[in-house]
Protein backbone atom coordinates (compact mmCIF):
# COMPACT_ATOMS: atom_id res chain seq x y z
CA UNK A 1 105.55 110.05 98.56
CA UNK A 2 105.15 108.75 94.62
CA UNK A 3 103.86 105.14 95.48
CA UNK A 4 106.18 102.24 93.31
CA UNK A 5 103.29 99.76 92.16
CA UNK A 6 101.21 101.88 89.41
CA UNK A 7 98.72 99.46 88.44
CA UNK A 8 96.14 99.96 85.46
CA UNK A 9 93.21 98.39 83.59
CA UNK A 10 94.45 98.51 79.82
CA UNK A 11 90.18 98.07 78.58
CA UNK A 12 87.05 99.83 79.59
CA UNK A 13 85.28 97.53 82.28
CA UNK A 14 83.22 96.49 79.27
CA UNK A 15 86.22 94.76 77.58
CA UNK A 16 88.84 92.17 77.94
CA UNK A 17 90.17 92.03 81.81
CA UNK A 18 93.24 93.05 81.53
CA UNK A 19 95.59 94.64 84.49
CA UNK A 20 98.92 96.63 83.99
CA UNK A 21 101.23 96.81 86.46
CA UNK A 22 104.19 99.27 86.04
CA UNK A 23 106.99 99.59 88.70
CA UNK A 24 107.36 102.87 88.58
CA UNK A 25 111.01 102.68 89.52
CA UNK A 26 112.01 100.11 87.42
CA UNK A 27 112.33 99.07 83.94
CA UNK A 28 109.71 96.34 83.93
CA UNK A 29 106.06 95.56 84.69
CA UNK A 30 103.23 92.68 85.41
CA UNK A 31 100.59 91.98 83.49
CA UNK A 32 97.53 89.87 85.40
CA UNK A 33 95.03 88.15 82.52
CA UNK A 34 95.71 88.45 78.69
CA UNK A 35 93.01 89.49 76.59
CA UNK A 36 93.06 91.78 74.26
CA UNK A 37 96.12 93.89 74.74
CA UNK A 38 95.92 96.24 71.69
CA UNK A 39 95.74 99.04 73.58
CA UNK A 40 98.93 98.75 75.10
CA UNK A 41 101.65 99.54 73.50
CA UNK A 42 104.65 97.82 72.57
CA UNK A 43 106.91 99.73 74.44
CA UNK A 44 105.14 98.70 77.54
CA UNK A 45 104.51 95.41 76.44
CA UNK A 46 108.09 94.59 75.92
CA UNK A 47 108.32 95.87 79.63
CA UNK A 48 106.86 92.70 81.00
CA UNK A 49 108.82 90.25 83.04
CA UNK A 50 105.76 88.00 84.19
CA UNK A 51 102.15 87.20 82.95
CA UNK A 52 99.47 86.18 85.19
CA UNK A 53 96.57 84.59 83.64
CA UNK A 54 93.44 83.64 85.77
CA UNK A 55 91.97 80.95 83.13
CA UNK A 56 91.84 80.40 79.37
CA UNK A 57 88.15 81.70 78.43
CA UNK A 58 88.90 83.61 75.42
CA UNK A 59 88.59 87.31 76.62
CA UNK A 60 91.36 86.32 79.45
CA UNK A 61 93.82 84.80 77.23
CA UNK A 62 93.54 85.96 73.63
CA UNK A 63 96.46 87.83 73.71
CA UNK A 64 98.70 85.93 74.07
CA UNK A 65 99.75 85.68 70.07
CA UNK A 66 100.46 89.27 70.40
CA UNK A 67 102.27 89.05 73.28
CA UNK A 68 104.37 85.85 71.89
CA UNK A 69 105.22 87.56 68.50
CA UNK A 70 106.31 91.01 69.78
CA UNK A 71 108.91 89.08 71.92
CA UNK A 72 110.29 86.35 69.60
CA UNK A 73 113.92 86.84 68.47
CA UNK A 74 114.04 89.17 71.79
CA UNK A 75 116.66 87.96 74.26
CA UNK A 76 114.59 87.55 77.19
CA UNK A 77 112.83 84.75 79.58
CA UNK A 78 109.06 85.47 80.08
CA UNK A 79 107.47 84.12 82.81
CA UNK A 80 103.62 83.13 82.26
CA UNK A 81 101.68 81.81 85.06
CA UNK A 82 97.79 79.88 84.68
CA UNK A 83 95.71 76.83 86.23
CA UNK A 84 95.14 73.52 85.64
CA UNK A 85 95.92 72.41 82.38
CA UNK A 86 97.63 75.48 81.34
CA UNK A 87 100.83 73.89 79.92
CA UNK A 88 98.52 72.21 77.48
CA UNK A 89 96.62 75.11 76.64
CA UNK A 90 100.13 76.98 75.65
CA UNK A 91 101.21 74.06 74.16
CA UNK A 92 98.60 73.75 72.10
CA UNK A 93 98.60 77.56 71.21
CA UNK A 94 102.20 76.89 69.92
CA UNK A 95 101.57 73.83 68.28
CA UNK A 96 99.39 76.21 66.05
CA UNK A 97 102.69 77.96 64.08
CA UNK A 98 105.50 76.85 61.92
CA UNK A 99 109.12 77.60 63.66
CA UNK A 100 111.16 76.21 61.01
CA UNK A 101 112.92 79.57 60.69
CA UNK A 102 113.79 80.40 64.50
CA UNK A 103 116.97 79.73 63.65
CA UNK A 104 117.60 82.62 61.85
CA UNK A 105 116.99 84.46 65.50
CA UNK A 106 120.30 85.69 67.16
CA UNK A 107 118.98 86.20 70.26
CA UNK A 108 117.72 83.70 73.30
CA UNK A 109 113.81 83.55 73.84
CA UNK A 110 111.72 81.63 76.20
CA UNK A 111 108.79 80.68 77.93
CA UNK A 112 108.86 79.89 81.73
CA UNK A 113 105.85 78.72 82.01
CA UNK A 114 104.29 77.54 85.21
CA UNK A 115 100.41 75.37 85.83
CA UNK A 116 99.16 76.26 89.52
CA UNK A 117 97.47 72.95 90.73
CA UNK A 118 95.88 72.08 93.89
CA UNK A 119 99.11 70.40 94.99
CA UNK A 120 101.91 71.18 93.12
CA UNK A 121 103.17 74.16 90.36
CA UNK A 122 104.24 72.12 87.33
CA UNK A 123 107.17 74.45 85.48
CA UNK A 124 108.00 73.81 81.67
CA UNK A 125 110.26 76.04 79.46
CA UNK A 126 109.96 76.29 75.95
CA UNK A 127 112.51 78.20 73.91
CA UNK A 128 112.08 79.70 71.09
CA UNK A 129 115.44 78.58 69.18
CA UNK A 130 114.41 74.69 69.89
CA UNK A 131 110.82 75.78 68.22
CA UNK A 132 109.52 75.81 71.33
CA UNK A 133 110.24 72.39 72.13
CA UNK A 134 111.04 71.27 75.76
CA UNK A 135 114.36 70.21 76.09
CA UNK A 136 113.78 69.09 80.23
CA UNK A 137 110.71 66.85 81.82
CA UNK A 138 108.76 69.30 83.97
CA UNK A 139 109.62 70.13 87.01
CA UNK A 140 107.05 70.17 89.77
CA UNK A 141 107.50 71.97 93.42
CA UNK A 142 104.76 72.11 96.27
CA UNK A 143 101.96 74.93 96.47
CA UNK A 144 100.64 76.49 99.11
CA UNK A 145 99.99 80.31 98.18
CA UNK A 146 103.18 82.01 97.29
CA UNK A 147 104.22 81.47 93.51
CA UNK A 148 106.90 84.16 93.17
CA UNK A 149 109.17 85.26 95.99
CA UNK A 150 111.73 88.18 95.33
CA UNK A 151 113.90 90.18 97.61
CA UNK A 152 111.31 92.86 96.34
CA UNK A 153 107.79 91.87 96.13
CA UNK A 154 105.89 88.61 96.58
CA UNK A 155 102.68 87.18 94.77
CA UNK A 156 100.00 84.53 96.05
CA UNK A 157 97.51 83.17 94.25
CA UNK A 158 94.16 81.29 95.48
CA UNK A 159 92.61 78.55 92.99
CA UNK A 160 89.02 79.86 92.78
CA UNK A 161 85.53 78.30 90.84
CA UNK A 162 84.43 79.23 87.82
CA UNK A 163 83.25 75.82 86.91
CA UNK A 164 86.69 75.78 85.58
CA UNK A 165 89.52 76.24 88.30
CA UNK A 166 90.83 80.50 88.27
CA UNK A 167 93.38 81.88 89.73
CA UNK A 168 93.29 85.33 91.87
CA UNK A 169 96.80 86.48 92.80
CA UNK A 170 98.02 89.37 94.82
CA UNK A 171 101.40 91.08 95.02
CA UNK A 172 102.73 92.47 98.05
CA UNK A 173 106.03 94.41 98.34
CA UNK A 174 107.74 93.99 101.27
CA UNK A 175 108.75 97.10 101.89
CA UNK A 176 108.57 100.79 99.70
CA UNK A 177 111.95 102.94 99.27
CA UNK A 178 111.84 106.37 97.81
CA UNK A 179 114.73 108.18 97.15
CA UNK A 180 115.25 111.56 98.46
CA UNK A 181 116.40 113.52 95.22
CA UNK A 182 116.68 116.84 97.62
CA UNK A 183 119.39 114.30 99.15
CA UNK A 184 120.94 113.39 96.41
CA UNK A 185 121.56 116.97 95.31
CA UNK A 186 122.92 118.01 98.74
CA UNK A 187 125.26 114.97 98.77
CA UNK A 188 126.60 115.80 94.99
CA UNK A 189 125.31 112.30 93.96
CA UNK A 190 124.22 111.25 90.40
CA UNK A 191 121.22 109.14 89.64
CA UNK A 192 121.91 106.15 87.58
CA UNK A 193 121.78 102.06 87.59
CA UNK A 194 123.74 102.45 90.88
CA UNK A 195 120.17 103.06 92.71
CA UNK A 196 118.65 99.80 91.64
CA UNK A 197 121.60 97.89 93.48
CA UNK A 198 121.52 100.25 96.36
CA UNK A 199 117.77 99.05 96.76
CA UNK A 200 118.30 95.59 96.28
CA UNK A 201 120.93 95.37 99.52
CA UNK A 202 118.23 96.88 101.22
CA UNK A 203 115.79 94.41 100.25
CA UNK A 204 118.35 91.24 100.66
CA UNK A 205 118.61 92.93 104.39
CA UNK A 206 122.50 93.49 103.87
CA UNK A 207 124.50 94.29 106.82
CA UNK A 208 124.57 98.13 106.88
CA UNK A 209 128.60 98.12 107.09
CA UNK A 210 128.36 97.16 103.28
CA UNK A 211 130.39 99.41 101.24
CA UNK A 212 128.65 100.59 98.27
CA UNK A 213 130.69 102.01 95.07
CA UNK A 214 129.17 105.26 93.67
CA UNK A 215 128.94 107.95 91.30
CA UNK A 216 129.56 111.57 92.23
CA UNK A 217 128.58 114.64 89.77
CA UNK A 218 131.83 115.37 89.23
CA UNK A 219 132.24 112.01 87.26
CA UNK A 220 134.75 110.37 90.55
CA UNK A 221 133.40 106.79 92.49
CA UNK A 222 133.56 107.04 96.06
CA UNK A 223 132.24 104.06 98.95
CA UNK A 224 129.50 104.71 100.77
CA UNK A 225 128.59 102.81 103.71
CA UNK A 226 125.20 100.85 103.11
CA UNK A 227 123.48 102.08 106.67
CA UNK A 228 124.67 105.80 106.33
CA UNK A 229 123.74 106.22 102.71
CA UNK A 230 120.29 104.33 103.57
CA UNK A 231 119.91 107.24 106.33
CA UNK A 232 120.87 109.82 104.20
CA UNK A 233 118.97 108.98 100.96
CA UNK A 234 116.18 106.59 101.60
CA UNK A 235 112.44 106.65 102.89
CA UNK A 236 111.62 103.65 104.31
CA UNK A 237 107.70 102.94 104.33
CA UNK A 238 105.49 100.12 104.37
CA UNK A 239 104.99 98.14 100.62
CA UNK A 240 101.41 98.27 98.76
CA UNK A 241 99.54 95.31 98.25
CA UNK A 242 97.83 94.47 95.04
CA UNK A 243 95.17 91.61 94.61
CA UNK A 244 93.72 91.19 90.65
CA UNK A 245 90.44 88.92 90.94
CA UNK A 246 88.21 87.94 88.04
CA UNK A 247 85.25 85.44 87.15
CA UNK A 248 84.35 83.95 90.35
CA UNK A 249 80.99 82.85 91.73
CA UNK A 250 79.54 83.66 94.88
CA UNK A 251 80.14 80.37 96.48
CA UNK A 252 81.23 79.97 100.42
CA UNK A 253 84.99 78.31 99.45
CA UNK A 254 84.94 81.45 96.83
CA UNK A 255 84.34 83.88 99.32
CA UNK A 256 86.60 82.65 101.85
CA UNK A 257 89.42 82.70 99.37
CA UNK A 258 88.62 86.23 97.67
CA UNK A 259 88.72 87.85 101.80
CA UNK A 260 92.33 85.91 102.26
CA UNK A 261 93.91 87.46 99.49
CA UNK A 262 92.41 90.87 99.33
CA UNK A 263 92.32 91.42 103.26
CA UNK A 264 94.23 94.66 103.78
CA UNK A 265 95.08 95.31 99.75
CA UNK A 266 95.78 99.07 99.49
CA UNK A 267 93.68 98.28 95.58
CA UNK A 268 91.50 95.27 94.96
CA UNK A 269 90.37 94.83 91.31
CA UNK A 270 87.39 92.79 91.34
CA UNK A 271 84.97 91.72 89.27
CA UNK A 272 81.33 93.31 89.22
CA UNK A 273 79.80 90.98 85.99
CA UNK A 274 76.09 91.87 86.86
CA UNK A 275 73.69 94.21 88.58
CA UNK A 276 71.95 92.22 91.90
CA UNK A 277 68.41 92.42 90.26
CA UNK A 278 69.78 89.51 88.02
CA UNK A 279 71.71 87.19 90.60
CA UNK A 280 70.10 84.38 89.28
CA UNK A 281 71.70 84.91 86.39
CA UNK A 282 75.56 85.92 88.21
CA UNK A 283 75.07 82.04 89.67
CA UNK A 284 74.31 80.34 86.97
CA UNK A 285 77.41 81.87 85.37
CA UNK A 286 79.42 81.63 88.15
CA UNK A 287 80.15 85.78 88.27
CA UNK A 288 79.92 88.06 91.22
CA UNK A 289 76.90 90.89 91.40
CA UNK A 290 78.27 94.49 91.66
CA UNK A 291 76.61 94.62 95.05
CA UNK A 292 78.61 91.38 96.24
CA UNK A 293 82.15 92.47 94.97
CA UNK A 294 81.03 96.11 97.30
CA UNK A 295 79.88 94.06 100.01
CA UNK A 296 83.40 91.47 99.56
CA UNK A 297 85.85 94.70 99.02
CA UNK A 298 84.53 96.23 102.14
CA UNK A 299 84.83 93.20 104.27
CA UNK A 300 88.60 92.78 103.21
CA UNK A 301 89.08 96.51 104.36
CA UNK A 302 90.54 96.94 101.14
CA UNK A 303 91.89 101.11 101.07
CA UNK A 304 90.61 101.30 97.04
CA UNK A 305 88.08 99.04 94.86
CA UNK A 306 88.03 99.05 91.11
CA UNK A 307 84.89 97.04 90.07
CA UNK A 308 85.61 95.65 86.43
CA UNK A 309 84.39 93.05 84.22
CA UNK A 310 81.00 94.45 83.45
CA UNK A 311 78.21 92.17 81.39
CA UNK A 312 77.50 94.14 77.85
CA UNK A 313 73.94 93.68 78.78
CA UNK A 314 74.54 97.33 80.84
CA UNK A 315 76.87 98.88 78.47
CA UNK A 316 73.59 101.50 78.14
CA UNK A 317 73.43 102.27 81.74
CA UNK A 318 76.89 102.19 83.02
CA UNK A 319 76.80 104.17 86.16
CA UNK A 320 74.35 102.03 87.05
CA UNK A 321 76.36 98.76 87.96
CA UNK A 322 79.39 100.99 88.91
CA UNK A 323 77.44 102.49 91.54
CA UNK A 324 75.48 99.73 92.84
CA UNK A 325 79.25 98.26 93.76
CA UNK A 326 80.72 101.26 94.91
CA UNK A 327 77.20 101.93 97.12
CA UNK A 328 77.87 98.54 98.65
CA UNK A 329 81.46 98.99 99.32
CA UNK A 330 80.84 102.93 101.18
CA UNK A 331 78.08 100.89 103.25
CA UNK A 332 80.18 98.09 104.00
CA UNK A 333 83.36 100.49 104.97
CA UNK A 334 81.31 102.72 107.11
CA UNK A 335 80.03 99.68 108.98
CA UNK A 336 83.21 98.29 109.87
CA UNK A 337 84.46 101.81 111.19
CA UNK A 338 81.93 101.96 113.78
């Protein structure tokens, strides 16, 4: 069963963090921190429905002119996510241009953009056609955890220290559906958009009496009923979970927070800055040793680790930090199995 959530670091752990995350059934993807994105390519760029950035240092958030002039004159809403004070740090990026000419763009493009806060998500939108200007005040909601909610998937995020507040998110789905194409075959049924809605009335939890109009190969729409088709068709297994965490030191409130939104993630990207010989130096910086990010991915009983984020310092021994993490991790897994 071809999982839905195909996530991917777009840099060598040496380079900008930077995490892709494709739905593999769908025509859009996530992207979680915004360095340099070079390597991806505009196809997939233009893919993305949501940004999640952790914290403006540079090598998290460079990007984001790339990102901004690959989709202006697109018509599209982009949702970008960041901590405290990141409606001034966008601002300010876009107070760096001239827009006197985004008139002379047809189509409708904006920024959703959204500051995580202790208490509160402050939402702005700036479109492109009012050069970039808000037309509305801000509109604030509570936070707890959960920052996107969809019939589909959900995301938390936990504020985090890095001497600067950083965000670590996770996405869950609520529930995986593969399509039988054996099924489809024997039923005479043609693939198409169709699929997509099907999917979504399972998601919204539609009564299964729903009739459903669809295509058949020989070009005629029939009804389907929802629950039958569902039966017929579908493969109904529980959803991954995701969690994306970079530049956090080893700190108790840290910790806590990293094992309550990792705990259970089928992958946890974490960072792995240094090797533990030079702790010292991980706390003064506020980064994670490989052998704590082991130690932290086994104790969530996370199913896969991906240490990232490495210091240059080991770029000449890189199986050296990579292993000291995964060591930990195999050490800490075995332990809790017994």
């Amino acid at each position: 069963m071809r999982p839905s959530l195909h996530p991917r670091l777009v840099n060598n752990p040496f380079e900008d963090p930077v995490l892709f995350l494709q739905f593999m059934f769908d025509k859009h993807a996530l992207l979680f921190d915004l360095g340099d994105i070079h390597a991806l390519s505009t196809r997939d760029i233009l893919k993305l429905s949501g940004v999640f950035v952790t914290h403006t240092h540079m090598d998290h958030f460079v990007g984001f002119d790339r990102l901004l002039r690959l989709f202006l004159g697109r018509n599209k809403r982009l949702a970008v996510y960041g901590p405290a004070d990141f409606l001034k740090n966008i601002e300010s990026k876009l107070g760096a241009y001239q827009w006197n000419l985004v008139d002379n763009f047809s189509n409708d493009f904006s920024l959703q953009v959204h500051e995580i806060r202790p208490d509160a998500i402050v939402s702005q939108i700036y479109p492109c056609g009012q050069g970039f200007q808000p037309k509305q005040p801000p509109v604030f909601k509570p936070f707890s955890s959960r920052i996107v909610n969809t019939p589909a998937f959900t995301i938390d995020a936990e504020i985090m220290d890095h001497r600067i507040p950083c965000l670590g998110y996770s996405i869950k789905e609520r529930f995986h559906i593969n399509i039988r194409k054996d099924a489809l075959q024997h039923l005479g049924l043609t693939p198409g958009p169709w699929i997509n809605r099907f999917k979504e009335a399972l998601y919204n939890k539609t009564a299964p009496q729903t009739l459903l109009n669809i295509p058949f190969e020989n070009g005629n729409r029939r009804q389907a009923v929802l629950g039958d088709l569902a039966e017929q068709i579908a493969v109904i297994s529980p959803g991954q979970k995701i969690t994306y965490i970079a530049d956090v030191g080893y700190q108790p409130e840290n910790i806590t927070k990293i094992l309550r939104l990792a705990e259970n993630s089928d992958h946890l990207f974490l960072e792995a800055a240094f090797m533990h010989k030079h702790a010292g130096i991980a706390a003064e910086k506020y980064h994670l040793t490989a052998r704590q990010a082991g130690e932290l991915a086994a104790q969530a009983q996370v199913k896969r680790f991906t240490p990232f984020h490495f210091s240059p310092r080991y770029t000449e021994c890189p199986k050296a930090i990579l292993e000291e993490a995964m060591r930990a991790y195999r050490a800490g897994t075995a332990e809790t199995q017994h």
